[in-house]
PDB file of N, CA and C in Angstrom:
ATOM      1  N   UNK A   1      94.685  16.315  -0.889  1.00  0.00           N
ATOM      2  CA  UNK A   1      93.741  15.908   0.123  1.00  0.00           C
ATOM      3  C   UNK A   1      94.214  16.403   1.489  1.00  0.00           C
ATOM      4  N   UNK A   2      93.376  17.104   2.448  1.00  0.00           N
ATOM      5  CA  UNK A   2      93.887  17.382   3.969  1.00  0.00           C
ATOM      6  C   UNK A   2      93.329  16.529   4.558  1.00  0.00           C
ATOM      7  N   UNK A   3      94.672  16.545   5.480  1.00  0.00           N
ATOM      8  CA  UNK A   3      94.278  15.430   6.892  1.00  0.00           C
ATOM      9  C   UNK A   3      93.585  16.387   7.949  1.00  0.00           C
ATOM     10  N   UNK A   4      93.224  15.605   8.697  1.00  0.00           N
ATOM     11  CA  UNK A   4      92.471  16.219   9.614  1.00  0.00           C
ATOM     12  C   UNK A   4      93.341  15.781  10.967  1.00  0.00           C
ATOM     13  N   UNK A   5      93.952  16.768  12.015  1.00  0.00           N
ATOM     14  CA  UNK A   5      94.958  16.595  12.876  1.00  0.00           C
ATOM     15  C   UNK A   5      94.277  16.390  13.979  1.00  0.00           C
ATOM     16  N   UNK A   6      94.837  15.620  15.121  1.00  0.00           N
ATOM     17  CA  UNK A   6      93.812  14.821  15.877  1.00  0.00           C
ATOM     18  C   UNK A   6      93.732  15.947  17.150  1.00  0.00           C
ATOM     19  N   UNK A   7      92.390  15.586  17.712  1.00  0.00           N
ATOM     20  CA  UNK A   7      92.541  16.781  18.466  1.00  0.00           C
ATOM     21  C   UNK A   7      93.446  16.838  20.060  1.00  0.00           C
ATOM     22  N   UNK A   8      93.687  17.587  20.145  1.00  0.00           N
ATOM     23  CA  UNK A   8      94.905  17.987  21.421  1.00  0.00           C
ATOM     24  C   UNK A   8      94.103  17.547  22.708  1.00  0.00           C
ATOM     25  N   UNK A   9      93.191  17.844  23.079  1.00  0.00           N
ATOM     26  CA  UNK A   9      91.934  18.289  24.006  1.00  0.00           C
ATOM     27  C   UNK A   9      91.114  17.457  23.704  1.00  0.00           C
ATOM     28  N   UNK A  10      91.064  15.945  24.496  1.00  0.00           N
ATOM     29  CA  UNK A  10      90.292  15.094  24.368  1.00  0.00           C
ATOM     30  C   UNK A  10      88.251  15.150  25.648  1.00  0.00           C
ATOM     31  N   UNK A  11      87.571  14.792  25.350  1.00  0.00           N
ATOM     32  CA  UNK A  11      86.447  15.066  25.675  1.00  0.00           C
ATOM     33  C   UNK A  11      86.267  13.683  27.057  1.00  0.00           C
ATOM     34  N   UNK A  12      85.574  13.365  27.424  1.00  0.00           N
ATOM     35  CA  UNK A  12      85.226  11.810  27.843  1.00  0.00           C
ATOM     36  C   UNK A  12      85.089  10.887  27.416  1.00  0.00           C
ATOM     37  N   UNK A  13      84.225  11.178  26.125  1.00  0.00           N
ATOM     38  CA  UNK A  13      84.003  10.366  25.018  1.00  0.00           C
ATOM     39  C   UNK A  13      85.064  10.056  24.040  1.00  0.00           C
ATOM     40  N   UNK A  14      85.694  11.117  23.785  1.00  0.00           N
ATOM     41  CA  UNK A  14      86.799  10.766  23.234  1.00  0.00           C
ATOM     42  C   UNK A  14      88.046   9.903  23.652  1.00  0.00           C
ATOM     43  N   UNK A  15      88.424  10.236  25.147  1.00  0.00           N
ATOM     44  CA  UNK A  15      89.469   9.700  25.866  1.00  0.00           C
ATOM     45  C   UNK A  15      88.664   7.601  26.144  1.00  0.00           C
ATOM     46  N   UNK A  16      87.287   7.840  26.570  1.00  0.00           N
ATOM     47  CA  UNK A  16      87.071   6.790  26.840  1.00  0.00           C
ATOM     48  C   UNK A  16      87.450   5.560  25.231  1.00  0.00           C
ATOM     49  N   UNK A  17      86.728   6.008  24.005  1.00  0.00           N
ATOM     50  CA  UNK A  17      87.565   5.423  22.539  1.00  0.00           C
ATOM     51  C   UNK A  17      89.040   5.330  22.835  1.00  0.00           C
ATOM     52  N   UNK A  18      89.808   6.559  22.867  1.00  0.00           N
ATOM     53  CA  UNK A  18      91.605   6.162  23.149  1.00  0.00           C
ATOM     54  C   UNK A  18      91.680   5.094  23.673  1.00  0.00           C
ATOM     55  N   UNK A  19      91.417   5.087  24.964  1.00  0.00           N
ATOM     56  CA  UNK A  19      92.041   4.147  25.904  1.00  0.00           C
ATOM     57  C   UNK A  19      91.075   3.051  25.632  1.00  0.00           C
ATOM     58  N   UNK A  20      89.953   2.742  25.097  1.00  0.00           N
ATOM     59  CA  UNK A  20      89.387   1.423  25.051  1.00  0.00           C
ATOM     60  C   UNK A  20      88.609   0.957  26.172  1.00  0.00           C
ATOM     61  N   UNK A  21      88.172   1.616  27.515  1.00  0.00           N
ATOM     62  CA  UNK A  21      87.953   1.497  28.191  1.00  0.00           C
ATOM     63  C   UNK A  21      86.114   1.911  28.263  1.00  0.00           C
ATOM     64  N   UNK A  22      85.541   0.905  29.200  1.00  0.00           N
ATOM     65  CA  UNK A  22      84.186   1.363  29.117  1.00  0.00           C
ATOM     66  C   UNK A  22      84.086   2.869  30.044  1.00  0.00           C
ATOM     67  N   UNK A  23      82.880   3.845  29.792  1.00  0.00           N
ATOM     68  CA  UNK A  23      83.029   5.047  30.360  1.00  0.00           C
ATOM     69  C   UNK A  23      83.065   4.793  31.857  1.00  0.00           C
ATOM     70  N   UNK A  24      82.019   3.917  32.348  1.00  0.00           N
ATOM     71  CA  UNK A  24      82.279   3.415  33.944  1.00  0.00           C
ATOM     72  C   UNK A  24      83.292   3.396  34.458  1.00  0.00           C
ATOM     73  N   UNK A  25      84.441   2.116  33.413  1.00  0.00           N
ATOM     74  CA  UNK A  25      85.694   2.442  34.106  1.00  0.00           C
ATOM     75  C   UNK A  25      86.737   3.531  33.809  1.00  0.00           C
ATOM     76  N   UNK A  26      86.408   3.925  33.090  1.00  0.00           N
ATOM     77  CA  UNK A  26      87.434   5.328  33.146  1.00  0.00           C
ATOM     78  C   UNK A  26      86.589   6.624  34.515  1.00  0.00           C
ATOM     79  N   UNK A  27      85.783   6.503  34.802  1.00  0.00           N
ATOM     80  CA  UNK A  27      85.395   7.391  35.842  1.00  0.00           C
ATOM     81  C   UNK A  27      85.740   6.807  37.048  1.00  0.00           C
ATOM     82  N   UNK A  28      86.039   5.286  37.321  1.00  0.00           N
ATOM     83  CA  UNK A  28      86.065   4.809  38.563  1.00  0.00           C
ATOM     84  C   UNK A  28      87.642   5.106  38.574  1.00  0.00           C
ATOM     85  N   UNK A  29      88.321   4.960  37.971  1.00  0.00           N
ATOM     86  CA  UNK A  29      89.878   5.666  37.670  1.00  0.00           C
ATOM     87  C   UNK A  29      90.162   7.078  37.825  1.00  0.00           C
ATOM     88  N   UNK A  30      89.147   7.565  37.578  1.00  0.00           N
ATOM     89  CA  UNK A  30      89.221   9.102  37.335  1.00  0.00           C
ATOM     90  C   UNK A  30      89.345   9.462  39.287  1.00  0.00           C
ATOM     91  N   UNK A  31      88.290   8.744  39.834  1.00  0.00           N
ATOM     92  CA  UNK A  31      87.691   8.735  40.865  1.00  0.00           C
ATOM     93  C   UNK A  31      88.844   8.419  41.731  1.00  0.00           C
ATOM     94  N   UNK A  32      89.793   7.305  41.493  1.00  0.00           N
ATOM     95  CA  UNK A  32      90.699   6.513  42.217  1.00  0.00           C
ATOM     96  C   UNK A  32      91.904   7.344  42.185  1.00  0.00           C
ATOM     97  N   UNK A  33      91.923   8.645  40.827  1.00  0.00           N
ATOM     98  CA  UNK A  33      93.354   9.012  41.193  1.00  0.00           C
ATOM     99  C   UNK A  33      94.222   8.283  40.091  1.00  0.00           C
ATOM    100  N   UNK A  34      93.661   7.977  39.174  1.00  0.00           N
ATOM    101  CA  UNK A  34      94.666   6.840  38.453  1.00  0.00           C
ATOM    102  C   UNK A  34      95.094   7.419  37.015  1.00  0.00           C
ATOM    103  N   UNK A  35      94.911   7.704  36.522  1.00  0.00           N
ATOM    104  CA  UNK A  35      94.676   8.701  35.490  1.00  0.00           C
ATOM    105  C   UNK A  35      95.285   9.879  35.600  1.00  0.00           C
ATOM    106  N   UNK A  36      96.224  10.378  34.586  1.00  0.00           N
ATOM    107  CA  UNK A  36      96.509  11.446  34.230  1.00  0.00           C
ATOM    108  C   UNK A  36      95.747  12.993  34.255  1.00  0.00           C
ATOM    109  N   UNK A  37      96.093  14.032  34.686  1.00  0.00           N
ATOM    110  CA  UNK A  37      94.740  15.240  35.594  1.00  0.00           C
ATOM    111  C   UNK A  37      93.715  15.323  34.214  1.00  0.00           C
ATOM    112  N   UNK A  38      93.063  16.154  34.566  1.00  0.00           N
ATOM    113  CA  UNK A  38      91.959  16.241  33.905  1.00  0.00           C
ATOM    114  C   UNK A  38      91.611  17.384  34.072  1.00  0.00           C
ATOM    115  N   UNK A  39      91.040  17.932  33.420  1.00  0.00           N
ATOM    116  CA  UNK A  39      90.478  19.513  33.697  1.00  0.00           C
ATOM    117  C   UNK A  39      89.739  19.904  33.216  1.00  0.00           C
ATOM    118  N   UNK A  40      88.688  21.215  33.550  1.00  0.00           N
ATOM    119  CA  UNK A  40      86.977  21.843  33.404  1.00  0.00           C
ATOM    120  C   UNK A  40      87.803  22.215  32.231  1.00  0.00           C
ATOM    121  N   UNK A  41      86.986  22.136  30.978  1.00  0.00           N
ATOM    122  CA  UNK A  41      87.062  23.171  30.077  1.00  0.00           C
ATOM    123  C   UNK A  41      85.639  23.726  29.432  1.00  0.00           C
ATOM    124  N   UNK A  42      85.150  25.075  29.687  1.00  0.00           N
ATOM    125  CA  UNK A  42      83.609  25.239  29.680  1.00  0.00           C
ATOM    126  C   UNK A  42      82.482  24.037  30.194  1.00  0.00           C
ATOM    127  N   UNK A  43      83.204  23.624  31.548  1.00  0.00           N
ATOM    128  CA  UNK A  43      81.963  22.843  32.027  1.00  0.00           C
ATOM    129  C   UNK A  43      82.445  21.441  31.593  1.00  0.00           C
ATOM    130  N   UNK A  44      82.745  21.128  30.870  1.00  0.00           N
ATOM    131  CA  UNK A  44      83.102  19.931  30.580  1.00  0.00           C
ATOM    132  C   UNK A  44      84.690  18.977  31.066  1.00  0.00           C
ATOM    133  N   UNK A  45      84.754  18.251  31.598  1.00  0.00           N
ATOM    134  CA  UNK A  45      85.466  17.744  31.828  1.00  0.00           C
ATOM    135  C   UNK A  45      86.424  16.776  30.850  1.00  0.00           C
ATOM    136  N   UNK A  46      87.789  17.393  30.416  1.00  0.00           N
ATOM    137  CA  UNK A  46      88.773  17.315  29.184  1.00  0.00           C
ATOM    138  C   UNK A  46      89.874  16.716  29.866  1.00  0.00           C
ATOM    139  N   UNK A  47      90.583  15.562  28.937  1.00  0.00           N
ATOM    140  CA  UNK A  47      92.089  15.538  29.109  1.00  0.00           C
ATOM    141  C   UNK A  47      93.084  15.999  28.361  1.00  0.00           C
ATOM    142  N   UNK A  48      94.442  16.147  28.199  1.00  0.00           N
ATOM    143  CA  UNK A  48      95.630  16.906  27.096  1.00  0.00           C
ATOM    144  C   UNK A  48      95.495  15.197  26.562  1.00  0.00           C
ATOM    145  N   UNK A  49      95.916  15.041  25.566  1.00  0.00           N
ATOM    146  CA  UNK A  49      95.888  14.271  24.529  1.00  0.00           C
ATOM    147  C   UNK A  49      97.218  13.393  24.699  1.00  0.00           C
ATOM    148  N   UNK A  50      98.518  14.817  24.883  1.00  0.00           N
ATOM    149  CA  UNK A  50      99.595  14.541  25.033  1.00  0.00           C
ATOM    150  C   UNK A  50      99.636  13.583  26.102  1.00  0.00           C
ATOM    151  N   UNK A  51      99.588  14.015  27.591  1.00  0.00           N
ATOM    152  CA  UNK A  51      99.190  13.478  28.473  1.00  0.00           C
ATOM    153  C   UNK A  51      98.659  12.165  28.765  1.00  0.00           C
ATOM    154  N   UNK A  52      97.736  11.547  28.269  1.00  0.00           N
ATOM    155  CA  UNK A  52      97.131  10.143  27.565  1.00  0.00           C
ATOM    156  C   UNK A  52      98.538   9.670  27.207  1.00  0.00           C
ATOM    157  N   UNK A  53      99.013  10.323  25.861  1.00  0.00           N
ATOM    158  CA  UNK A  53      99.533   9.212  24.884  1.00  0.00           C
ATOM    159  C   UNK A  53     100.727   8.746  26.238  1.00  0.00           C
ATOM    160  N   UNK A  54     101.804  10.022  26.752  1.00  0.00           N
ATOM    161  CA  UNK A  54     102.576   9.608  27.658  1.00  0.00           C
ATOM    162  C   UNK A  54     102.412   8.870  28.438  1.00  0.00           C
ATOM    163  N   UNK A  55     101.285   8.437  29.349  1.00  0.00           N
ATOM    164  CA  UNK A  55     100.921   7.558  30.424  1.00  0.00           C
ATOM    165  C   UNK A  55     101.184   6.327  29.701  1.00  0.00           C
ATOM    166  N   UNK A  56     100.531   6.032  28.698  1.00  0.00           N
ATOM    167  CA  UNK A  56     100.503   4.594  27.931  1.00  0.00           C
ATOM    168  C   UNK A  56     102.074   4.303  27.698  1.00  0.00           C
ATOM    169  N   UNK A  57     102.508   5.584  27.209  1.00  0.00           N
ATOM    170  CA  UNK A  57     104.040   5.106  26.056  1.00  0.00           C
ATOM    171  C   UNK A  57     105.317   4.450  27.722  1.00  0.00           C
ATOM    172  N   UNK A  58     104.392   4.945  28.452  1.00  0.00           N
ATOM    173  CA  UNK A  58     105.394   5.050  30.101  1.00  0.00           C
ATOM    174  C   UNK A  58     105.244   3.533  30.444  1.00  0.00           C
ATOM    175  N   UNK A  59     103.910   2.773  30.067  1.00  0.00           N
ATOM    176  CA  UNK A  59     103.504   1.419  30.558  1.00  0.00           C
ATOM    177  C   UNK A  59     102.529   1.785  32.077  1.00  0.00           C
ATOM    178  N   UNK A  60     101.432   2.693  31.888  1.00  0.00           N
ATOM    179  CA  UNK A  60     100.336   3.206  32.470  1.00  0.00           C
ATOM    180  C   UNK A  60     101.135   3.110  33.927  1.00  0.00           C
ATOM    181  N   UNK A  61     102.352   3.649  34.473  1.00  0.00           N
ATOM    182  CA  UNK A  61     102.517   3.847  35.768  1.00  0.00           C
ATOM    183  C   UNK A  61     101.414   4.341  36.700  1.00  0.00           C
ATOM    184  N   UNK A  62     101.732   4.053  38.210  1.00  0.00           N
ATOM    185  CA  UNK A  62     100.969   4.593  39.140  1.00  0.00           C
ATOM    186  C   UNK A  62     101.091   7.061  38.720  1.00  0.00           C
ATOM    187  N   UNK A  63     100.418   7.310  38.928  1.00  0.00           N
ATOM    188  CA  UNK A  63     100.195   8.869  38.637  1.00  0.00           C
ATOM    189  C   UNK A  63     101.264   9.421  39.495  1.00  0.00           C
ATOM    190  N   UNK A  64     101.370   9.298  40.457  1.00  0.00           N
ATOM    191  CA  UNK A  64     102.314   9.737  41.080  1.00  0.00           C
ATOM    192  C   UNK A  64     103.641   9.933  40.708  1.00  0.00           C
ATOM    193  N   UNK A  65     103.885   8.644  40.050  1.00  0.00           N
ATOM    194  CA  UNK A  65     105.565   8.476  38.994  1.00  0.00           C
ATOM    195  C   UNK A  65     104.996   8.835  37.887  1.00  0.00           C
ATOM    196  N   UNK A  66     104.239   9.084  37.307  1.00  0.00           N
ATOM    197  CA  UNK A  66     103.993   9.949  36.075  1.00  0.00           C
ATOM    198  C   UNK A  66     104.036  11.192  36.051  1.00  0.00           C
ATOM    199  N   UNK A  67     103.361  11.914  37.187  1.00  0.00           N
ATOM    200  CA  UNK A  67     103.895  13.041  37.899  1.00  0.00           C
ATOM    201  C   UNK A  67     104.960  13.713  37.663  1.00  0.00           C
ATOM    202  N   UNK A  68     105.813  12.492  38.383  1.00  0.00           N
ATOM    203  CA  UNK A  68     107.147  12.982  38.949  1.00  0.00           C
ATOM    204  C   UNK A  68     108.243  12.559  37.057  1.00  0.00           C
ATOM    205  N   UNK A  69     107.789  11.785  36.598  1.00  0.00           N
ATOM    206  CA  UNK A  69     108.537  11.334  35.391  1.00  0.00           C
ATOM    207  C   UNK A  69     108.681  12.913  34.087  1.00  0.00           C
ATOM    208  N   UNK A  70     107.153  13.192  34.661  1.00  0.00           N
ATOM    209  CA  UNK A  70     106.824  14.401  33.202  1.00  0.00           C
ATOM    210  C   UNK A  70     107.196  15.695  34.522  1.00  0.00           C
ATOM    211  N   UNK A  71     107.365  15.519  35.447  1.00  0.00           N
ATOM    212  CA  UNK A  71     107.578  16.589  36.001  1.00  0.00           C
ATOM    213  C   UNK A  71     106.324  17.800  36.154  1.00  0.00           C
ATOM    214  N   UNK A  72     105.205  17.275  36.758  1.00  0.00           N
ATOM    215  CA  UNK A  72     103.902  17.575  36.726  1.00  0.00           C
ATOM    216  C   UNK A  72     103.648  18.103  37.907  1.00  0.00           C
ATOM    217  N   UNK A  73     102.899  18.837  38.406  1.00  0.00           N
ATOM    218  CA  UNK A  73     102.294  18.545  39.674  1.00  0.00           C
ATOM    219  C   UNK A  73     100.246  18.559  39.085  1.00  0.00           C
ATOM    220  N   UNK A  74      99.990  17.805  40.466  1.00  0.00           N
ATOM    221  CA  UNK A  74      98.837  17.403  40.274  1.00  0.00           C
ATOM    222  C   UNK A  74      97.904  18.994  40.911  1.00  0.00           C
TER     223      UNK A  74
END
Protein backbone atom coordinates (compact mmCIF):
# COMPACT_ATOMS: atom_id res chain seq x y z
CA UNK A 1 0.00 0.00 0.00
CA UNK A 2 1.54 3.76 -0.67
CA UNK A 3 1.32 6.49 1.57
CA UNK A 4 0.68 9.55 0.34
CA UNK A 5 3.50 12.22 1.72
CA UNK A 6 2.11 15.35 3.04
CA UNK A 7 2.51 18.20 1.07
CA UNK A 8 5.61 20.62 1.64
CA UNK A 9 3.72 23.78 0.21
CA UNK A 10 0.73 24.40 2.14
CA UNK A 11 -2.27 26.49 0.38
CA UNK A 12 -4.64 28.78 2.81
CA UNK A 13 -6.89 26.24 3.05
CA UNK A 14 -4.65 23.92 3.89
CA UNK A 15 -2.54 25.90 6.51
CA UNK A 16 -5.91 27.28 7.89
CA UNK A 17 -6.93 22.94 8.73
CA UNK A 18 -3.07 22.70 10.24
CA UNK A 19 -3.31 25.25 12.54
CA UNK A 20 -7.09 24.91 13.40
CA UNK A 21 -7.73 28.28 13.02
CA UNK A 22 -10.79 29.98 11.34
CA UNK A 23 -9.61 31.53 7.78
CA UNK A 24 -10.50 35.15 9.26
CA UNK A 25 -8.13 34.56 11.85
CA UNK A 26 -5.32 33.33 10.15
CA UNK A 27 -5.49 36.45 7.72
CA UNK A 28 -5.84 38.90 10.61
CA UNK A 29 -2.35 37.24 11.71
CA UNK A 30 -1.15 37.14 8.41
CA UNK A 31 -2.03 40.90 8.41
CA UNK A 32 -0.47 41.53 12.01
CA UNK A 33 2.89 40.04 11.10
CA UNK A 34 2.39 37.03 13.25
CA UNK A 35 2.88 34.18 11.28
CA UNK A 36 5.64 32.63 9.71
CA UNK A 37 6.39 34.43 5.77
CA UNK A 38 4.31 33.39 3.28
CA UNK A 39 4.76 33.59 -0.29
CA UNK A 40 3.02 34.10 -4.09
CA UNK A 41 3.23 30.86 -5.62
CA UNK A 42 1.37 31.26 -9.19
CA UNK A 43 -0.87 33.84 -7.68
CA UNK A 44 -1.69 32.11 -4.81
CA UNK A 45 -0.66 32.77 -1.58
CA UNK A 46 1.43 29.48 0.12
CA UNK A 47 3.25 28.66 3.31
CA UNK A 48 6.59 25.98 3.68
CA UNK A 49 4.99 23.35 5.71
CA UNK A 50 8.31 23.07 7.44
CA UNK A 51 7.99 26.49 8.59
CA UNK A 52 4.37 25.95 10.26
CA UNK A 53 5.44 22.80 11.92
CA UNK A 54 8.65 24.88 13.50
CA UNK A 55 6.65 27.88 14.76
CA UNK A 56 4.33 25.46 16.74
CA UNK A 57 7.23 22.89 17.86
CA UNK A 58 9.01 26.56 19.13
CA UNK A 59 5.60 27.31 21.32
CA UNK A 60 4.21 29.89 18.44
CA UNK A 61 6.92 32.67 19.44
CA UNK A 62 6.58 36.31 18.46
CA UNK A 63 8.10 36.09 14.37
CA UNK A 64 10.73 38.05 15.03
CA UNK A 65 12.43 35.30 17.48
CA UNK A 66 11.41 32.81 15.04
CA UNK A 67 13.26 34.70 12.60
CA UNK A 68 16.11 35.03 14.45
CA UNK A 69 15.81 31.22 16.09
CA UNK A 70 15.63 29.52 12.32
CA UNK A 71 17.88 32.15 11.21
CA UNK A 72 15.45 33.66 8.60
CA UNK A 73 15.11 36.91 7.34
CA UNK A 74 11.72 38.20 6.63
Amino acid sequence: MKTIAEPLILSIAETVRLLGLPRRTLYRLMNAGALPPSFKLGGKRVFRRADLEKWIALGLPPIERFLTLTERKR
